[in-house]
Protein backbone atom coordinates (compact mmCIF):
# COMPACT_ATOMS: atom_id res chain seq x y z
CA UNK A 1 0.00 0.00 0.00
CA UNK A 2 1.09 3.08 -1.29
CA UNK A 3 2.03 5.93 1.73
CA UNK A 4 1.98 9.70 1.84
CA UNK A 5 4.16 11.01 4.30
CA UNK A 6 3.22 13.27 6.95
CA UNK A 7 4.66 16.11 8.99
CA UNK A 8 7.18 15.45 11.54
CA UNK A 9 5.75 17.61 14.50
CA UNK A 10 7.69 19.07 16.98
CA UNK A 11 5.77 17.32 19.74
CA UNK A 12 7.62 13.87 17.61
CA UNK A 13 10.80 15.48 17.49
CA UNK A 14 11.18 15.91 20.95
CA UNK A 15 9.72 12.59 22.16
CA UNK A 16 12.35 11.14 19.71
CA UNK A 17 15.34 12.41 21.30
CA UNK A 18 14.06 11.64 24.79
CA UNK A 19 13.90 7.62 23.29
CA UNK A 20 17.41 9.30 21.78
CA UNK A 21 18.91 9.98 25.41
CA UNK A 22 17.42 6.39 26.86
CA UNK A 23 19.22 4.56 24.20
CA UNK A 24 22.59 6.88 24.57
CA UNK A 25 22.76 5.63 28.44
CA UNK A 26 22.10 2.20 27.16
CA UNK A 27 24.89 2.28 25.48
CA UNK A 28 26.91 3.50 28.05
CA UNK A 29 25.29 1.46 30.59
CA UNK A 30 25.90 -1.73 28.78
CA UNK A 31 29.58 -0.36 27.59
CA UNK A 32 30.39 -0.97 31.34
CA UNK A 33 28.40 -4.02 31.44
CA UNK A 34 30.23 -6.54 28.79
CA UNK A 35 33.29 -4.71 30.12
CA UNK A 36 34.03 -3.76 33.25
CA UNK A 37 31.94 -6.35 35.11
CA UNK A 38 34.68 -8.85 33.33
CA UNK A 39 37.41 -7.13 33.99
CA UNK A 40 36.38 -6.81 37.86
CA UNK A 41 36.55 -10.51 38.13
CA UNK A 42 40.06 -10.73 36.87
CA UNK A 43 41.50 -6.73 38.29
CA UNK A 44 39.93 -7.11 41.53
CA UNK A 45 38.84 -10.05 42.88
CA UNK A 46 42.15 -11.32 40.89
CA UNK A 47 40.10 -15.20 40.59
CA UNK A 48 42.09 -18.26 39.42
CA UNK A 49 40.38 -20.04 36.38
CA UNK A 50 39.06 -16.34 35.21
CA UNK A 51 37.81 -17.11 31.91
CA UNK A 52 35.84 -19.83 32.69
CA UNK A 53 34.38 -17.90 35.23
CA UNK A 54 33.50 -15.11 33.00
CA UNK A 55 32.30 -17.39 30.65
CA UNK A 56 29.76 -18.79 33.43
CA UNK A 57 28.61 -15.15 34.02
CA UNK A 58 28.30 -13.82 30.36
CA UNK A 59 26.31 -17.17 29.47
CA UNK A 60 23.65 -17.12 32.18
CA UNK A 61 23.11 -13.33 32.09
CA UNK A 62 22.35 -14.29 27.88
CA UNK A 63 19.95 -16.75 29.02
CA UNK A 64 18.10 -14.51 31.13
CA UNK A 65 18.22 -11.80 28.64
CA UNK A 66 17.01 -14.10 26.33
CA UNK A 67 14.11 -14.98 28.14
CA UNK A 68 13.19 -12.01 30.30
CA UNK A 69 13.08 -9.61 27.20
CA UNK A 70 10.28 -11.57 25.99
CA UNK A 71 8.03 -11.56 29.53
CA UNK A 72 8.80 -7.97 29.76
CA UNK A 73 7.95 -6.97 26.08
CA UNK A 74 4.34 -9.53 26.59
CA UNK A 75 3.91 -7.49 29.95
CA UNK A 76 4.49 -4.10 28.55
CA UNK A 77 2.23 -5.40 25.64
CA UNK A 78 -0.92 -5.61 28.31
CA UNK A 79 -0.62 -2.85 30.58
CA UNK A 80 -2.84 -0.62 31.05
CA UNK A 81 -1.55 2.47 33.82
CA UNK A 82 -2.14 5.70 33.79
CA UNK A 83 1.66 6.00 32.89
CA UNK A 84 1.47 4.07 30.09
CA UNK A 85 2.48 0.68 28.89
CA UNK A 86 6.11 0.98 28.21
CA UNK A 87 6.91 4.08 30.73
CA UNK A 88 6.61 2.08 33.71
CA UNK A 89 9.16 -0.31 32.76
CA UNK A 90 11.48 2.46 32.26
CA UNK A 91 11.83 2.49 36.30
CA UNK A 92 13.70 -0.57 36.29
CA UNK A 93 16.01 1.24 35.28
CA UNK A 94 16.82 2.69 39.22
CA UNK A 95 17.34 -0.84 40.34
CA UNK A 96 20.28 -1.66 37.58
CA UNK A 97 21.63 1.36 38.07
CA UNK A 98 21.80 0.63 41.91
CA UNK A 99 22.63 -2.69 41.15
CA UNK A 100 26.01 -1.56 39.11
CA UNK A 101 27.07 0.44 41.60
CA UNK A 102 26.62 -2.36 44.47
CA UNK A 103 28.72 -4.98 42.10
CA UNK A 104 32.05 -2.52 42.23
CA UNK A 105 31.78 -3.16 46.31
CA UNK A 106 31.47 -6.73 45.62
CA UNK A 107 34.39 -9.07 46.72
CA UNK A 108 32.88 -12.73 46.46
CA UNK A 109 32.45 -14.51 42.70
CA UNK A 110 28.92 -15.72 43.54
CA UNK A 111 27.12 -12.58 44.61
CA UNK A 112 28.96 -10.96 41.42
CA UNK A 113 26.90 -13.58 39.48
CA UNK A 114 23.98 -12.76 41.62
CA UNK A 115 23.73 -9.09 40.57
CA UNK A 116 25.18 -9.49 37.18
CA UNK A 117 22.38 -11.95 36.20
CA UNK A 118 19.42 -11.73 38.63
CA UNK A 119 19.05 -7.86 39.53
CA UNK A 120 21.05 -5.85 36.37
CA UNK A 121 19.75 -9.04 33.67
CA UNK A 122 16.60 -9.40 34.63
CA UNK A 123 16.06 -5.44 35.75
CA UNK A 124 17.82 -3.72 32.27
CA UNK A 125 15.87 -5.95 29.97
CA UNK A 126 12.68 -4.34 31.15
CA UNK A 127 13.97 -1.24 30.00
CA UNK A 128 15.06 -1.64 26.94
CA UNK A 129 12.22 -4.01 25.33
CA UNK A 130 9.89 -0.91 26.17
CA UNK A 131 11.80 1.75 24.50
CA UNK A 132 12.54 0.04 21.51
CA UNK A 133 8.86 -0.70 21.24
CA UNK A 134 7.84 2.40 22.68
CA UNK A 135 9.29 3.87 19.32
CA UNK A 136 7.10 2.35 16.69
CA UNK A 137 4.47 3.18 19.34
CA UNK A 138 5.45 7.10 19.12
CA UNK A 139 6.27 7.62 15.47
CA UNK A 140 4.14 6.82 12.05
CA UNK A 141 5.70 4.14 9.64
CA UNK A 142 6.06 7.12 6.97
CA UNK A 143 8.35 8.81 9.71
CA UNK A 144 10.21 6.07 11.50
CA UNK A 145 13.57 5.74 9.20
CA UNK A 146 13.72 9.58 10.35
CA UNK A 147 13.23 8.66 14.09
CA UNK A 148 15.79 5.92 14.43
CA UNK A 149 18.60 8.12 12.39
CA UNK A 150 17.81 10.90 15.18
CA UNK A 151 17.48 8.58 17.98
CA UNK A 152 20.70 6.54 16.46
CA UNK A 153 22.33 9.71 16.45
CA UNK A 154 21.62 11.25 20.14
CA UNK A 155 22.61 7.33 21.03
CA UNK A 156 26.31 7.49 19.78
CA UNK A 157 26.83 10.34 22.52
CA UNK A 158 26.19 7.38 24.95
CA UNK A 159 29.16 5.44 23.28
CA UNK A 160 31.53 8.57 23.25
CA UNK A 161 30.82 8.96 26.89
CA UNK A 162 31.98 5.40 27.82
CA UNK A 163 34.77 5.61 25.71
CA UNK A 164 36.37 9.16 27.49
CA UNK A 165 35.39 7.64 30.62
CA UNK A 166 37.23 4.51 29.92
CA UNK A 167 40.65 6.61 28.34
CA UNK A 168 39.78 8.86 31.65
CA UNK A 169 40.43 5.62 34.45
CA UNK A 170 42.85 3.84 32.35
CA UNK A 171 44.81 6.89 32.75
CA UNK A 172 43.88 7.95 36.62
CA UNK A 173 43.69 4.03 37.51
CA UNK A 174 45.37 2.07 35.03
CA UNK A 175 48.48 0.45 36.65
CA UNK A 176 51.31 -1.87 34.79
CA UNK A 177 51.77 -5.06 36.11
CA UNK A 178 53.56 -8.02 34.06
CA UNK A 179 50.69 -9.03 32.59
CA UNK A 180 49.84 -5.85 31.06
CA UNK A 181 47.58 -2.49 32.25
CA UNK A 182 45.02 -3.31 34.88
CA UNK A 183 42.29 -1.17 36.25
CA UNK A 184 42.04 -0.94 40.40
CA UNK A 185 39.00 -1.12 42.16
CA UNK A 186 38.75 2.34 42.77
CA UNK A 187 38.89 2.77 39.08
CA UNK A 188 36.06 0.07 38.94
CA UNK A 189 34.14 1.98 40.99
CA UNK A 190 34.50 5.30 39.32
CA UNK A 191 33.16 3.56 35.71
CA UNK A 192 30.27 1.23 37.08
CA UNK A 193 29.35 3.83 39.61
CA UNK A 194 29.60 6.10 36.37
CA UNK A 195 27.34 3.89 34.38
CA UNK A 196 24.78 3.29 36.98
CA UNK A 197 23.94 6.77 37.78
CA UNK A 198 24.30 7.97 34.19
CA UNK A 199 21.30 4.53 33.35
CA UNK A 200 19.31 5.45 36.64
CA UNK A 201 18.93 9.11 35.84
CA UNK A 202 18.38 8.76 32.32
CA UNK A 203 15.56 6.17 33.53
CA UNK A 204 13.53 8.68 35.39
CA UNK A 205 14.00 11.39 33.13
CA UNK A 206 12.11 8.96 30.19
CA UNK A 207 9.50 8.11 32.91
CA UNK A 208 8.71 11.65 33.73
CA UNK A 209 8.48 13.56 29.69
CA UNK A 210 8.28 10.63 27.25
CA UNK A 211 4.30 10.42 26.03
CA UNK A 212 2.18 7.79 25.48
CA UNK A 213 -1.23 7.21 23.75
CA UNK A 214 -3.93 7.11 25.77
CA UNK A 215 -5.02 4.02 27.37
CA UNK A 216 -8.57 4.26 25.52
CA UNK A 217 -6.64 4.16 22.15
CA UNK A 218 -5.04 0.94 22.88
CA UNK A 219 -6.34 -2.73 21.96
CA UNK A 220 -7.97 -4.60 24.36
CA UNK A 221 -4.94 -6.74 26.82
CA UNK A 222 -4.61 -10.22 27.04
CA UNK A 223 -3.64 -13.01 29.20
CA UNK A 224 -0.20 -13.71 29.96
CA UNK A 225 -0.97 -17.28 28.90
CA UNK A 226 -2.92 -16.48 25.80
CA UNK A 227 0.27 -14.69 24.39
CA UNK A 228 1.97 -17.91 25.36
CA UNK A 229 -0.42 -19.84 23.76
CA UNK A 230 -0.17 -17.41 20.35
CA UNK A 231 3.87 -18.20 20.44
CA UNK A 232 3.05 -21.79 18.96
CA UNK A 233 -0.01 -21.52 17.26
CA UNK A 234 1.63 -21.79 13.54
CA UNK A 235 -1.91 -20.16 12.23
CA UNK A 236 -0.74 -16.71 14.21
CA UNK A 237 3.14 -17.13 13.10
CA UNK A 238 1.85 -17.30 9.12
CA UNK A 239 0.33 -13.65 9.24
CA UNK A 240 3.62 -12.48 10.14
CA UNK A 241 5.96 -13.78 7.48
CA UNK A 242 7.63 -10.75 6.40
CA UNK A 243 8.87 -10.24 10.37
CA UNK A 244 10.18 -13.40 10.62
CA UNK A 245 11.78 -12.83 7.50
CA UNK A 246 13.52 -9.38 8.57
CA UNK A 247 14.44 -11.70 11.50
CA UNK A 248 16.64 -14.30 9.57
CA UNK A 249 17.90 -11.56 7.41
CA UNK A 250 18.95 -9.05 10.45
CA UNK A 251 20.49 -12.55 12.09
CA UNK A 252 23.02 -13.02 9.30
CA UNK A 253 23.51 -8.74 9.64
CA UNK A 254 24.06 -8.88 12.97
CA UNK A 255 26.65 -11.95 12.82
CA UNK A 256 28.54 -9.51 10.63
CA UNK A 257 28.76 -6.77 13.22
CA UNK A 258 29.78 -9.49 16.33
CA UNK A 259 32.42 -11.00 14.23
CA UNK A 260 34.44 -7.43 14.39
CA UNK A 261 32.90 -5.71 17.65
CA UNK A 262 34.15 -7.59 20.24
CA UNK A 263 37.39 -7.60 18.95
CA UNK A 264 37.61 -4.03 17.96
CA UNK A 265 38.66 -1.73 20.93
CA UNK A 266 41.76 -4.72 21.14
CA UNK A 267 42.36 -3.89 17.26
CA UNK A 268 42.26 -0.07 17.36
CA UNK A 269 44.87 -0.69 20.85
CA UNK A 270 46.57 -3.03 19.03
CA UNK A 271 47.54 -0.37 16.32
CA UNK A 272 49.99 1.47 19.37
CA UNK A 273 48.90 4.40 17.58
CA UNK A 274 49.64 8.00 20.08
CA UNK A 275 46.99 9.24 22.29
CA UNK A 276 46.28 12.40 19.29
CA UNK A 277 46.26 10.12 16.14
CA UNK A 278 44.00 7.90 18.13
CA UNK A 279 41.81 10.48 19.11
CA UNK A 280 42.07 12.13 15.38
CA UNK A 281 40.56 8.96 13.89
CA UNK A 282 37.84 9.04 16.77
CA UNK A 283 36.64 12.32 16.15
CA UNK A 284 36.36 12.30 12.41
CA UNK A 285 35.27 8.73 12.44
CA UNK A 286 32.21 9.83 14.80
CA UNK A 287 31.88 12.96 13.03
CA UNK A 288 31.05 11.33 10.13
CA UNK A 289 28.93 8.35 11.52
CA UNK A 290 26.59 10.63 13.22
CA UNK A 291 25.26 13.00 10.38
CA UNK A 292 25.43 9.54 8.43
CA UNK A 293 22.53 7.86 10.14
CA UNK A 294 20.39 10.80 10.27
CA UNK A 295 21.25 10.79 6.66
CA UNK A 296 20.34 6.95 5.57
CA UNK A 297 16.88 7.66 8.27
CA UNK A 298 15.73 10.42 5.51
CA UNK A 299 16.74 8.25 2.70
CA UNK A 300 14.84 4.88 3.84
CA UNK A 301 11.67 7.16 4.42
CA UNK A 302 11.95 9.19 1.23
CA UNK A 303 12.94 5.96 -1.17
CA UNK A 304 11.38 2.94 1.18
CA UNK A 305 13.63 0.83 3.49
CA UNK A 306 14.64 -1.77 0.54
CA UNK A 307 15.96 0.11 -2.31
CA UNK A 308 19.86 1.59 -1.10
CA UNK A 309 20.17 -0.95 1.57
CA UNK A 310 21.91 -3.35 -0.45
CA UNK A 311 24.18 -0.92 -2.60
CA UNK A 312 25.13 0.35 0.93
CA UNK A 313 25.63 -2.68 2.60
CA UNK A 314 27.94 -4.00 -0.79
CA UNK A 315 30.36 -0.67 0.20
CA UNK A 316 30.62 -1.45 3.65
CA UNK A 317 31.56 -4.71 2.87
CA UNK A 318 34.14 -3.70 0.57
CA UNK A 319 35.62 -1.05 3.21
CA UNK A 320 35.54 -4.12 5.62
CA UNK A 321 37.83 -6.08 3.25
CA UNK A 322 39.80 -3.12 2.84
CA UNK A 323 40.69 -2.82 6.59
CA UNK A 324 43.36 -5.52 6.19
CA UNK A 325 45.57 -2.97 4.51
CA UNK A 326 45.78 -0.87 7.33
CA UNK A 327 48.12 -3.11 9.28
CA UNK A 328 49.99 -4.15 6.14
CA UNK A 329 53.91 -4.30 6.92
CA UNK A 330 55.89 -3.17 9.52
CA UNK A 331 53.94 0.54 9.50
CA UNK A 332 50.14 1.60 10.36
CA UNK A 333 48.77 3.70 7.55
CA UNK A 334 47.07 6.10 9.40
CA UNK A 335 45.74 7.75 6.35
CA UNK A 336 43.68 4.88 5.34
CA UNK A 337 42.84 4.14 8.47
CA UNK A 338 41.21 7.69 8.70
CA UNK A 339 39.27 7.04 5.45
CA UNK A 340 38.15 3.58 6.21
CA UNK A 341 36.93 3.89 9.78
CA UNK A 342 33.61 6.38 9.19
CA UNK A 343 32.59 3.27 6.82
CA UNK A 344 33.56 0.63 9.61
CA UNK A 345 31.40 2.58 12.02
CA UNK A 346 28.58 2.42 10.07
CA UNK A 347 28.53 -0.80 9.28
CA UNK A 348 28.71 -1.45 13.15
CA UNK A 349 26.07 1.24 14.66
CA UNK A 350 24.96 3.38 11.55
CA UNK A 351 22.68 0.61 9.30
CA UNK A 352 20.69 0.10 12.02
CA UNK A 353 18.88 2.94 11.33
CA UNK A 354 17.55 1.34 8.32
CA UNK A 355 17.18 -2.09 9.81
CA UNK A 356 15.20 -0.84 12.89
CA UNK A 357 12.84 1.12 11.08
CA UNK A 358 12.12 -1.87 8.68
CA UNK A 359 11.52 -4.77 11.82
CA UNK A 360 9.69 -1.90 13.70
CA UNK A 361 7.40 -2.02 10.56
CA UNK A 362 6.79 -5.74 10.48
CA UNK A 363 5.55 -5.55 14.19
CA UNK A 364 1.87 -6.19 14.86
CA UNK A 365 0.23 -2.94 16.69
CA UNK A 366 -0.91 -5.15 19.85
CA UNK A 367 2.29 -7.30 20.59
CA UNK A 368 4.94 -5.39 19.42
CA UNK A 369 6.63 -5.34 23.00
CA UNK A 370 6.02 -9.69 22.35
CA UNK A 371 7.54 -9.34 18.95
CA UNK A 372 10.60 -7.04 20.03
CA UNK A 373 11.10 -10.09 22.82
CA UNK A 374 11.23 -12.69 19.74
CA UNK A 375 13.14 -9.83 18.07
CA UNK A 376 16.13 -10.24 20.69
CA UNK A 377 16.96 -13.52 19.47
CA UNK A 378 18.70 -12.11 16.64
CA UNK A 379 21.18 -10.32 18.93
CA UNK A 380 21.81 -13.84 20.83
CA UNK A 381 22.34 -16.32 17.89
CA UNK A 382 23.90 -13.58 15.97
CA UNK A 383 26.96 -12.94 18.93
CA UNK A 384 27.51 -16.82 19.01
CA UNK A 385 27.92 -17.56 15.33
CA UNK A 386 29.79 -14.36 14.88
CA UNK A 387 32.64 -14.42 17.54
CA UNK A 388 33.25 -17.94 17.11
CA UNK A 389 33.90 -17.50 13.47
CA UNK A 390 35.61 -14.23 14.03
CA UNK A 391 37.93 -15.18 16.75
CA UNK A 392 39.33 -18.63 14.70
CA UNK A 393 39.93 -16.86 12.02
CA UNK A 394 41.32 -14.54 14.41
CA UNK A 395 43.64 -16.76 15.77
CA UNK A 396 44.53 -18.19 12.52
CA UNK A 397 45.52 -15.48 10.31
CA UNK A 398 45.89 -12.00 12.99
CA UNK A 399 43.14 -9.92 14.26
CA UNK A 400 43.06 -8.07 10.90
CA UNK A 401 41.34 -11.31 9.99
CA UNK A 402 37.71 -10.20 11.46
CA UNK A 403 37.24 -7.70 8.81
CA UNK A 404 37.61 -10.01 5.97
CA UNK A 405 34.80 -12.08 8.05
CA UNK A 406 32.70 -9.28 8.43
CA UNK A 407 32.65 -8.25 4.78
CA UNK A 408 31.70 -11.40 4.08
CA UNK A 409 28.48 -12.21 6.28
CA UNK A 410 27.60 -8.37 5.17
CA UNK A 411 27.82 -9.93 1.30
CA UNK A 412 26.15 -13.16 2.31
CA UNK A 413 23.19 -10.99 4.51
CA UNK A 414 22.21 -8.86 1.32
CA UNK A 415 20.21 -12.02 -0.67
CA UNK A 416 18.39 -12.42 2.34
CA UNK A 417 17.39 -8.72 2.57
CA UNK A 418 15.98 -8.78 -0.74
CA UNK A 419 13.76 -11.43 -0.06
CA UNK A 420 12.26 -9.07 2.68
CA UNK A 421 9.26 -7.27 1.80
CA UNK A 422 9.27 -3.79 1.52
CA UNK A 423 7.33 -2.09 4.08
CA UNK A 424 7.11 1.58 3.21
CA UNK A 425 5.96 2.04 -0.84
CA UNK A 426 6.32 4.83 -2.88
C-alpha cells in the first residue's frame, strides 16, 4: 500500500530524542556491562580459572536476557496504567543502576553472578524491550527511518561517553603489572558507579516527559498465557511472514557486526597508535557516523527501506575487506585508516537505522513489545555464530582477519534482505 508522508511535529521530534537519550545511556550502561563487570573478576577479585568464570557469568546473564526480554515486552504489551504501557518499565532502570554500583563493592564470585544476572539481567531488559517498542508506538511508519537516524544519532553520545570515561580511568587508575595495564577497584568503581547513575537518571528522566497514547486508544490486553499460547499456534506465526523474514535476514547482519565488535577496541589498541592520532581517527570517524545515520533515516523514508540498503551494505563490505591494509607491513597507515573507519562505524552502529525502522514495521500494533522479545533472538544467535567464526579466524591469520569475516556475512546478509518485503511504498 502506497504511503503519503506526513509532517514530523515538533511534539515527535522531541519525544524522539528523549527515546534518543534512553538509548545513549544504554549504550553506556551496557559499555560498562560486557566490560568492566569482566574485567572486575580478573582486576579485583584477581580469581584463578578467570575465563571460565566469566564465561559462566556472560552465558547465564544471555539466558536470562534471552528470556526475560520476551516476559517484559508480553507485559508491557498488556498494561494498562495511567503511565502508560512501556513508561513504567522504564523504572527498572533505578534498580540496575543501583545494582552496578553495588557490584564494584562486591568481593565474592557468587554474589557478582547474583547481581550481574538476577538484579542488572533481569532489571535492564525491562527497559530496553519498552523503549525500543515504545518507538514504533510514538512515530508513524512514513516517519520512522527519520526517528531511528535521530534517535541513532543522540545514542552514539552514549558510546563517546563510555569511551572518554574509559581513556579517563585507564589513565587515573590504570596500573602496569607483568601481565599488562590493569584497572584498580577504585577505578572500577568510578566507571560502574559512572554507568549506573548515568542509566538510573536517564531512567527517570524517560519516565517523567516521554508520552504515550492514551489508554482508551489501545487494543484490548490479554492473558499472559494467551500470548503464550499465540507463540506456537503456527496459524498466528503465518500472518507475520515478512517479520520473521527481517528476522533471519537481520540474524546473518548482525553476525557480521559481532564478528568485528568484540574484537575491535583490542584492534584499534593493538595499532599502538599516540593518544592524538587515536583520538584524530575518533573524532572524524564519529563525526562522520553521526550525520550519516540521520542521513540513511531520511533516505529509507523518502525511497522505502529496501531500495539503497543493499548498494550500501555492498560498500561497507568492501571497506571491511579493505581494513586488512591498514596493518599491512611493519607501519600503520594512518591515512587509510582515517578514510576507512567512518565506513567501519557504520557498518557497526549506523545501518541500524535502516534495519530498525524496517523490523519496527513488520511488528503487529498489539504485541509489538512480544515481537521485540522474539526480536532479541537475533542479537543472541547472531553474537555466538559471529565471535566464534571471528575469533578462529582470528587466531589463525591475525586480528586483521575479522574484517575479511565481516565483509563477508555483510555480502552473504544482502540475498536475504531482498527477499524481505518492503514495508514503506512509494
Amino acid at each position: 500500500m502506497a504511503t503519503k508522508r506526513k509532517n514530523f511535529s515538533r511534539f515527535i521530534l522531541i519525544q524522539v530524542i528523549l527515546i534518543g537519550i534512553l538509548w545513549a545511556a544504554d549504550r553506556t550502561f551496557f559499555f560498562f556491562e560486557s566490560e568492566f563487570l569482566n574485567t572486575y573478576l580478573d582486576h579485583v577479585l584477581n580469581l584463578p580459572n578467570v575465563d571460565f568464570l566469566i564465561g559462566i557469568m556472560v552465558s547465564l546473564s544471555a539466558v536470562v536476557g534471552l528470556i526475560t526480554n520476551f516476559v517484559w515486552g508480553v507485559l508491557s504489551d498488556n498494561t494498562r496504567s495511567k503511565w502508560g504501557r512501556r513508561r513504567p518499565y522504564f523504572l527498572f532502570g533505578i534498580i540496575a543502576g543501583i545494582g552496578m554500583m553495588v557490584y564494584a563493592l562486591s568481593n565474592n564470585y557468587w554474589l557478582c553472578v547474583f547481581i550481574d544476572v538476577i538484579i542488572i539481567g533481569v532489571t535492564s531488559n525491562a527497559v530496553s524491550v519498552s523503549q525500543r517498542a515504545i518507538i514504533p508506538d510514538t512515530v508513524e511508519l512514513e516517519n520512522r527511518g527519520r526517528a531511528n537516524g535521530i534517535i541513532q544519532a543522540v545514542s552514539y553520545f552514549g558510546l563517546i561517553i563510555a569511551l572518554a570515561f574509559f581513556l579517563l580511568a585507564n589513565e587515573v587508575f590504570g596500573v602496569s603489572t607483568l601481565e599488562g595495564t590493569i584497572i584498580t577497584q577504585e577505578g572500577h568503581f568510578f566507571l560502574l558507579t559512572s554507568g549506573g547513575l548515568i542509566y538510573l537518571i536517564c531512567s527517570v528522566i524517560g519516565f517523567l516527559f516521554i508520552r504515550e497514547r492514551a489508554i482508551s486508544e489501545l487494543p484490548p490486553k490479554k492473558k499472559f498465557m494467551e500470548e503464550m499460547k499465540e507463540l506456537v499456534d503456527i496459524t498466528q506465526l503465518r500472518e507475520h511472514k515478512n517479520f520473521f523474514k527481517i528476522l533471519l535476514a537481520s540474524t546473518v547482519f548482525q553476525a557480521g557486526i559481532y564478528s568485528v565488535l568484540p574484537f575491535f577496541i583490542a584492534y584499534i589498541f593493538d595499532l599502538g597508535l599516540p593518544t592524538i592520532e587515536l583520538l584524530i581517527a575518533i573524532v572524524i570517524g564519529f563525526g562522520i557516523l553521526i550525520p550519516a545515520a540521520m542521513f540513511l533515516g531520511r533516505l529509507t523514508d523518502k525511497y522505502g527501506r529496501k531500495k539503497y540498503f543493499p548498494i550500501i551494505t555492498f560498500v561497507i563490505s568492501i571497506s571491511y575487506a579493505l581494513m586488512v591494509f591498514v596493518t599491512m607491513g611493519s607501519e600503520v597507515n594512518f591515512i587509510l585508516l582515517v578514510v576507512l573507519l567512518p565506513f567501519v562505524l557504520i557498518g557497526l552502529l549506523g545501518l541500524d537505522t535502516i534495519i530498525n525502522a524496517w523490523a519496527q514495521d513488520t511488528l503487529p500494533e498489539d504485541k509489538r513489545g512480544k515481537f521485540y522479545g522474539i526480536f532479541n533472538i537475533v542479537y543472541t544467535v547472531s553474537q555466538v555464530i559471529g565471535s566464534l567464526l571471528a575469533g578462529t579466524f582470528s587466531v589463525l591469520y591475525g586480528r586483521p582477519a575479522i574484517f575479511i569475516v565481516g565483509a563477508v556475512i555483510f555480502l552473504i546478509a544482502i540475498p536475504f534482505f531482498i527477499y524481505v518485503k518492503e514495508t514503506l511504498e512509494k
